[in-house]
Protein backbone atom coordinates (compact mmCIF):
# COMPACT_ATOMS: atom_id res chain seq x y z
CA UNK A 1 -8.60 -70.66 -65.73
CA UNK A 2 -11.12 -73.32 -64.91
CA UNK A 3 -14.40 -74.54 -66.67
CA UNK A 4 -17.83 -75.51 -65.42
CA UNK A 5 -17.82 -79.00 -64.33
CA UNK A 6 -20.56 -81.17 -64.84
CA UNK A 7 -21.06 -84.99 -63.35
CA UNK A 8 -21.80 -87.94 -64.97
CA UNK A 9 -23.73 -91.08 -63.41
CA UNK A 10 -27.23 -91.75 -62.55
CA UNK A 11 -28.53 -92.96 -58.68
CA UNK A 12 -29.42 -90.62 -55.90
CA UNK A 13 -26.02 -90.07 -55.03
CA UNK A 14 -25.22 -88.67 -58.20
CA UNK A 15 -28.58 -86.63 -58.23
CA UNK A 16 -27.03 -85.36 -55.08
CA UNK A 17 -23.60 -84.34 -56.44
CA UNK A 18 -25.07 -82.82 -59.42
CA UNK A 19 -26.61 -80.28 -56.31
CA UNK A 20 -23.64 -80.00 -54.88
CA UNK A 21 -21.79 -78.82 -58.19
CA UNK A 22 -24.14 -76.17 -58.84
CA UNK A 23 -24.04 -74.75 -55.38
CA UNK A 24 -20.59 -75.62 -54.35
CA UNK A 25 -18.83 -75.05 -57.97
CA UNK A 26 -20.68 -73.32 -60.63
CA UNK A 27 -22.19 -70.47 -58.04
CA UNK A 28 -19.20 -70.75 -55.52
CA UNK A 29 -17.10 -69.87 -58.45
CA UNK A 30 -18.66 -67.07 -60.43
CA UNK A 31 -18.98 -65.69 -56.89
CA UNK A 32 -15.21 -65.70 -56.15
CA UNK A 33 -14.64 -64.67 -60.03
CA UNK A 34 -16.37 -61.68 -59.76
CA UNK A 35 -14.68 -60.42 -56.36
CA UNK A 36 -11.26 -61.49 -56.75
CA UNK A 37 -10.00 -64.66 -57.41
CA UNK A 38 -11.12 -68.29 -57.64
CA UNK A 39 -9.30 -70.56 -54.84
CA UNK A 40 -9.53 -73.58 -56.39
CA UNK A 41 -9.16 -74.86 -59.91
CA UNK A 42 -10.16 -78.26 -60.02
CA UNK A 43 -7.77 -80.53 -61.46
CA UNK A 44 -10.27 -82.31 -63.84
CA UNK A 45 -10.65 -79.61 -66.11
CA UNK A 46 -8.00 -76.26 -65.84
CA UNK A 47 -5.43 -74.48 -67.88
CA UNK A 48 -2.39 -73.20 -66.19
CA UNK A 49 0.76 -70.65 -67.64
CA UNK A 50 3.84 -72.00 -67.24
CA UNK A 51 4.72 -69.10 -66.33
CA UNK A 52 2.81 -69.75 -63.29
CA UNK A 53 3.67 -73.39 -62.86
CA UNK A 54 6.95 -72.27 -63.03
CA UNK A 55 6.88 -69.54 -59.69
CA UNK A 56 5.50 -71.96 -57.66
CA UNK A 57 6.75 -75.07 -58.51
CA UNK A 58 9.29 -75.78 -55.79
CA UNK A 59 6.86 -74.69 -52.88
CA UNK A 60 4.16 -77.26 -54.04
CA UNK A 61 6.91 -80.30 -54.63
CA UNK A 62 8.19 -79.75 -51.08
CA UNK A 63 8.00 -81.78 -48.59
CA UNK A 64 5.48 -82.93 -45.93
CA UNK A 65 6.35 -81.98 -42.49
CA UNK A 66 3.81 -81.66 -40.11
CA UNK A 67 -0.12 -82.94 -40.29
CA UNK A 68 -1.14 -79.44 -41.01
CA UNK A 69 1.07 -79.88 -44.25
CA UNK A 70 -0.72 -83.15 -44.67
CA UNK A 71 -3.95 -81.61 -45.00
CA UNK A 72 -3.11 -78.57 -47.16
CA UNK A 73 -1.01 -80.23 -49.32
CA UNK A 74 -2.32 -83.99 -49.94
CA UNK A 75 -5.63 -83.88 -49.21
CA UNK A 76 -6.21 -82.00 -51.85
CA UNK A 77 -3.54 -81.07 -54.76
CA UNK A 78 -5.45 -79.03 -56.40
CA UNK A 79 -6.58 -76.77 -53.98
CA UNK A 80 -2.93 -76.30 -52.81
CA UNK A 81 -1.78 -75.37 -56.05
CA UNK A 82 -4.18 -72.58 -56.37
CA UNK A 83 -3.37 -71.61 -53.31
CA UNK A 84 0.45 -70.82 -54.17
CA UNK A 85 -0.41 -69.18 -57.68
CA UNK A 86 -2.82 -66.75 -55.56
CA UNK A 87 -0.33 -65.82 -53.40
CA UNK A 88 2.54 -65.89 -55.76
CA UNK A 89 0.67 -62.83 -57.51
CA UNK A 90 -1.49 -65.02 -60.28
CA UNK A 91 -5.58 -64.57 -60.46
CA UNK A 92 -7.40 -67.58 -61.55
CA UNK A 93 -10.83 -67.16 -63.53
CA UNK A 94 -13.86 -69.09 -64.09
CA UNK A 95 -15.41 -69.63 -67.92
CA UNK A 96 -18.67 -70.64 -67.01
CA UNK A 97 -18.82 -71.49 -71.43
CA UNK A 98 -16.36 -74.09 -71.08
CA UNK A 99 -17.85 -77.38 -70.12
CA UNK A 100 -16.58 -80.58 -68.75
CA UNK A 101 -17.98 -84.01 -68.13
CA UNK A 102 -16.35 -86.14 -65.16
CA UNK A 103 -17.23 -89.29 -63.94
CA UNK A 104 -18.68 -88.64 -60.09
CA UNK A 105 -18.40 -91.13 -57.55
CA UNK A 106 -21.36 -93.96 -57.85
CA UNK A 107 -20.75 -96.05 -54.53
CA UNK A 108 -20.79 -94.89 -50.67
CA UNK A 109 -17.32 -95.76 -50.22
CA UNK A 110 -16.07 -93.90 -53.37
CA UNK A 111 -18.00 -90.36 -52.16
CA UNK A 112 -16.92 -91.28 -48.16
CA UNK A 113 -12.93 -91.11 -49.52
CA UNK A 114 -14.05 -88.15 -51.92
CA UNK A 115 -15.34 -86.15 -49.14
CA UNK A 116 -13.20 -87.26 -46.91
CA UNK A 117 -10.52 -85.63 -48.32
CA UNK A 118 -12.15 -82.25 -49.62
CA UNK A 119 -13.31 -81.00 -46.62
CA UNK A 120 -10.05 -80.72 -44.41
CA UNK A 121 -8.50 -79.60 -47.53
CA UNK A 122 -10.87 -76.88 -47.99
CA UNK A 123 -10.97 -75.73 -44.63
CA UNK A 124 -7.21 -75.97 -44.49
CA UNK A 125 -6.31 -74.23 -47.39
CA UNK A 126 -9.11 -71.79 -46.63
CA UNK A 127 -7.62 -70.83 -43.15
CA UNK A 128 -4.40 -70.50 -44.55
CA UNK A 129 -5.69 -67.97 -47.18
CA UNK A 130 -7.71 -66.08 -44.41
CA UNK A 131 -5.12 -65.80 -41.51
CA UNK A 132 -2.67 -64.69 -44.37
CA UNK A 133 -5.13 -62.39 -46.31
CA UNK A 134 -3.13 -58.98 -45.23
CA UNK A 135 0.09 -60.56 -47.28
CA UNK A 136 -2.23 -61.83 -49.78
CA UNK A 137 -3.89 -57.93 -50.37
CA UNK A 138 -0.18 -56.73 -50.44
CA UNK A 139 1.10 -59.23 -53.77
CA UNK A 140 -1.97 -60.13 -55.17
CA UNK A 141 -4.11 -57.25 -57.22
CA UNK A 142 -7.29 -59.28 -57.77
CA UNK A 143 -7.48 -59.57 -54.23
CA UNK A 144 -9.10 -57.03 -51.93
CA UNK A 145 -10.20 -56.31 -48.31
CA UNK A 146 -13.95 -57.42 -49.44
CA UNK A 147 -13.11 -60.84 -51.23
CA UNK A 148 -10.91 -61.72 -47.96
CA UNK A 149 -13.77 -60.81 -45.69
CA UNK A 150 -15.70 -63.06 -47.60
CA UNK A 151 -13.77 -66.36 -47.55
CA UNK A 152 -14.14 -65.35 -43.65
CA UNK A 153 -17.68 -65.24 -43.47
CA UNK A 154 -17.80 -68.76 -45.52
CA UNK A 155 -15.26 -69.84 -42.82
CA UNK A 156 -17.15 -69.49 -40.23
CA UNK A 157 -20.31 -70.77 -41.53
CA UNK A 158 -18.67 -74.15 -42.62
CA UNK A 159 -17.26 -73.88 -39.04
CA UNK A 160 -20.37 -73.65 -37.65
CA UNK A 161 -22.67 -75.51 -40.00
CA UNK A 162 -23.14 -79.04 -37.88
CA UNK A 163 -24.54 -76.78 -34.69
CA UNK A 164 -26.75 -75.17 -37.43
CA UNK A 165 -27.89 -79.01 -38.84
CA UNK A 166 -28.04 -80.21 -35.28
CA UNK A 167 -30.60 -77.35 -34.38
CA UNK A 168 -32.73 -77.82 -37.97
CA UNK A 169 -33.19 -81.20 -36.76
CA UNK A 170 -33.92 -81.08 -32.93
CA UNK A 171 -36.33 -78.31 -33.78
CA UNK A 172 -37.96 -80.08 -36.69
CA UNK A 173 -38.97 -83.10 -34.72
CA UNK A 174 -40.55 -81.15 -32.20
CA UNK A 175 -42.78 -79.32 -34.95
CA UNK A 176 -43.57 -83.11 -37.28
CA UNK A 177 -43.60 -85.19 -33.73
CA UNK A 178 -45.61 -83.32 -30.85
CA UNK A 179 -46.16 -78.99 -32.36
CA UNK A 180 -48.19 -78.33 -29.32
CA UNK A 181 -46.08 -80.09 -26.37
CA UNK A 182 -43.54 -79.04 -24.39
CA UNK A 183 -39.41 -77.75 -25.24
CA UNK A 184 -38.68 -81.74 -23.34
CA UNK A 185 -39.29 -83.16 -27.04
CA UNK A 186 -36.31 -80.36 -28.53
CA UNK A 187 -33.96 -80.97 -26.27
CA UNK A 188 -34.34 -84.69 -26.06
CA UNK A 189 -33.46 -84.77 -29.85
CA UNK A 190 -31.20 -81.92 -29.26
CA UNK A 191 -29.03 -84.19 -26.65
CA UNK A 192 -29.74 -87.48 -28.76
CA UNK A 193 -28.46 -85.63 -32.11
CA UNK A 194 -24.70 -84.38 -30.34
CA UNK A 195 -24.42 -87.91 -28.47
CA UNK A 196 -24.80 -89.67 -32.11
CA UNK A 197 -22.34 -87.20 -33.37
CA UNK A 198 -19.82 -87.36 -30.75
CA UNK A 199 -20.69 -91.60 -30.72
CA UNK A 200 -19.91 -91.28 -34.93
CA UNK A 201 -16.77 -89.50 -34.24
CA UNK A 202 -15.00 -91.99 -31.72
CA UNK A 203 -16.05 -94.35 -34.65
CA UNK A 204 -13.35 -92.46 -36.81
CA UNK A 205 -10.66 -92.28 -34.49
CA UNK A 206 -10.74 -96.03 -32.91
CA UNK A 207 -12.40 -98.38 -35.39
CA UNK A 208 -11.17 -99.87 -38.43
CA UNK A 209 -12.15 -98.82 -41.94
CA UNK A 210 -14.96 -101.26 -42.66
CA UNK A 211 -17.07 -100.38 -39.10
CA UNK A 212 -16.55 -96.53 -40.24
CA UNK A 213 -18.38 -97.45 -43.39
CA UNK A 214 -20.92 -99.25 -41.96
CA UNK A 215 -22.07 -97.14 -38.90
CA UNK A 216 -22.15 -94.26 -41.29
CA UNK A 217 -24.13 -96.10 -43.91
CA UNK A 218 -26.48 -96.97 -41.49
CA UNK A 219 -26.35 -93.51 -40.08
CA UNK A 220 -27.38 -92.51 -43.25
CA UNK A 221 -30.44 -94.02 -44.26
CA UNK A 222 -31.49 -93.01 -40.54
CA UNK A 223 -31.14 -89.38 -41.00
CA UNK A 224 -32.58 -89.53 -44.59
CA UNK A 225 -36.15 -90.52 -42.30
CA UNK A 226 -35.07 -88.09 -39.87
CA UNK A 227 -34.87 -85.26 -42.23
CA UNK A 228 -37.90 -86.07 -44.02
CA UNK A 229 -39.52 -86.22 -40.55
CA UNK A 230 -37.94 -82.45 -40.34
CA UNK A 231 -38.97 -81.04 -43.63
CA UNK A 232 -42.24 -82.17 -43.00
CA UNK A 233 -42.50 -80.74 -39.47
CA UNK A 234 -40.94 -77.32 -40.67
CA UNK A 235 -43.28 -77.02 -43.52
CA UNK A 236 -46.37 -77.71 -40.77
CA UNK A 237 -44.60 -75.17 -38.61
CA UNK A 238 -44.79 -72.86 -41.87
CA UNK A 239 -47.99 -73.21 -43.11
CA UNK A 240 -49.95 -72.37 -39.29
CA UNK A 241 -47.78 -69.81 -38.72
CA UNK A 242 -48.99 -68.07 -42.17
CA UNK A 243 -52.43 -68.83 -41.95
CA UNK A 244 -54.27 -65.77 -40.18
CA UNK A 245 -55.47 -65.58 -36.84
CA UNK A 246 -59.22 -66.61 -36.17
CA UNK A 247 -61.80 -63.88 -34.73
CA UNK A 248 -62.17 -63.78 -31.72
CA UNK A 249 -65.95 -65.48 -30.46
CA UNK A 250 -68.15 -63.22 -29.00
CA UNK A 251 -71.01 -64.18 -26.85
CA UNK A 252 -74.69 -63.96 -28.16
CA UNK A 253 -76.32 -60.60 -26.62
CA UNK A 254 -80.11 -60.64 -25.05
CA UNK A 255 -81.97 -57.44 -25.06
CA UNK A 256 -84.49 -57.57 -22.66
CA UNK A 257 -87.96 -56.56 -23.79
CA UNK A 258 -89.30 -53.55 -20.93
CA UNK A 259 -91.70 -54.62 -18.32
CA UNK A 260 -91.59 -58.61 -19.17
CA UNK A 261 -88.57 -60.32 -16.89
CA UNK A 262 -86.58 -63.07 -18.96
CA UNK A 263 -87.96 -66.08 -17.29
CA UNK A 264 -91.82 -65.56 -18.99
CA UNK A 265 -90.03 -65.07 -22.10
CA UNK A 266 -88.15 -68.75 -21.58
């Protein structure tokens, strides 16, 4: 069983992770509670059986083989563990009554290695549960057709999620920059957003730890203008597309007066 986190800190970056918990943890959790099984207890605040330590103990000590391992296993311990006690037969709850207070990340670096190591482990662990959820019906009774095709919906939309941010932006900066011109302005930001992306990803691979910081701290504070640039342009977009449609004008009708011809009247 695991409790309801909460995080401790002040700064925009903690304002942001306290979001994040209540999407990503508190409703992400009573979600999976309710249909089957929670897939991660976080290792700040859980209880475990020993019983259930004990079954998959040897599986989560092993060894790491391949980078596949890597990311399953060490990016995120947790996560992994869960994992095992799912599929070794175990359901793991949520008590939304317990509460916990952690100390969140304050700096950019400390959420970058946070993060960092997360979201592979997520989507690793997640795929793993997915492509095996037919064995995972067959020994685990908390778990059920519906709660698998769920984790594969949420797949797929974290799969798909940058295309979705990449649209949100090219097509807000059409609606705050230039509403009335042309699809050029869209797909100018649309082609500008993937080459930054693509650009920010050859960062990762070939540059040293200290340039990946600093392109993506300066990445940062761009897209925070961008994106208020985009909620402003969406919320323009909104507010003409609610407001109702003007009458049509209608041109001012003459009756002509019998026997006297329009030009004596002028």
């Amino acid at each position: 069983v695991c409790g309801r986190t909460h995080p401790l800190g002040s700064g925009p970056l903690v304002w942001y992770q306290k979001f994040d918990y209540t999407v990503g943890h508190w409703f992400k959790k009573t979600a999976e509670h309710v249909l089957g099984s929670v897939l991660c207890s976080p290792g700040c605040f859980s209880l475990f059986r020993v019983a259930a330590l004990r079954d998959v103990v040897d599986e989560y000590s092993s060894t790491v083989v391949t980078g596949t391992d890597f990311l399953k296993k060490d990016m995120g311990e947790d996560r992994w563990l869960s994992t095992l006690m799912i599929y070794a037969g175990w359901r793991l709850e949520y008590a939304a009554a317990a509460d916990c207070y952690t100390h969140c990340p304050t700096t950019f670096e400390e959420f970058w290695k946070q993060r960092r190591r997360w979201v592979p482990s997520t989507l690793a662990n997640l795929y793993e549960f997915c492509s095996n959820g037919c064995k995972v019906i067959g020994s685990n009774d908390a778990v059920t057709i519906v709660f698998v095709f769920y984790q594969i919906i949420l797949l797929f939309s974290t799969i798909i999620n940058p295309g979705t941010v990449i649209l949100i932006i090219a097509a807000g900066l059409q609606y705050g920059l230039a509403p009335q011109a042309s699809s050029s302005i869209f797909y100018a930001s649309l082609v500008l957003t993937i080459a930054v992306t693509i650009l920010f990803g050859l960062v990762c691979v070939y540059c040293c730890e200290e340039t990946k910081f600093d392109v993506a701290r300066v990445l940062t504070i761009i897209y925070a203008l961008v994106m208020t640039a985009v909620i402003i342009g969406v919320t323009v977009q909104v507010v003409v597309s609610l407001e109702p449609p003007l009458p049509p004008t209608e041109e001012p009708f003459i009756v002509e007066p019998p026997g006297i011809p329009m030009s004596v009247i002028g």
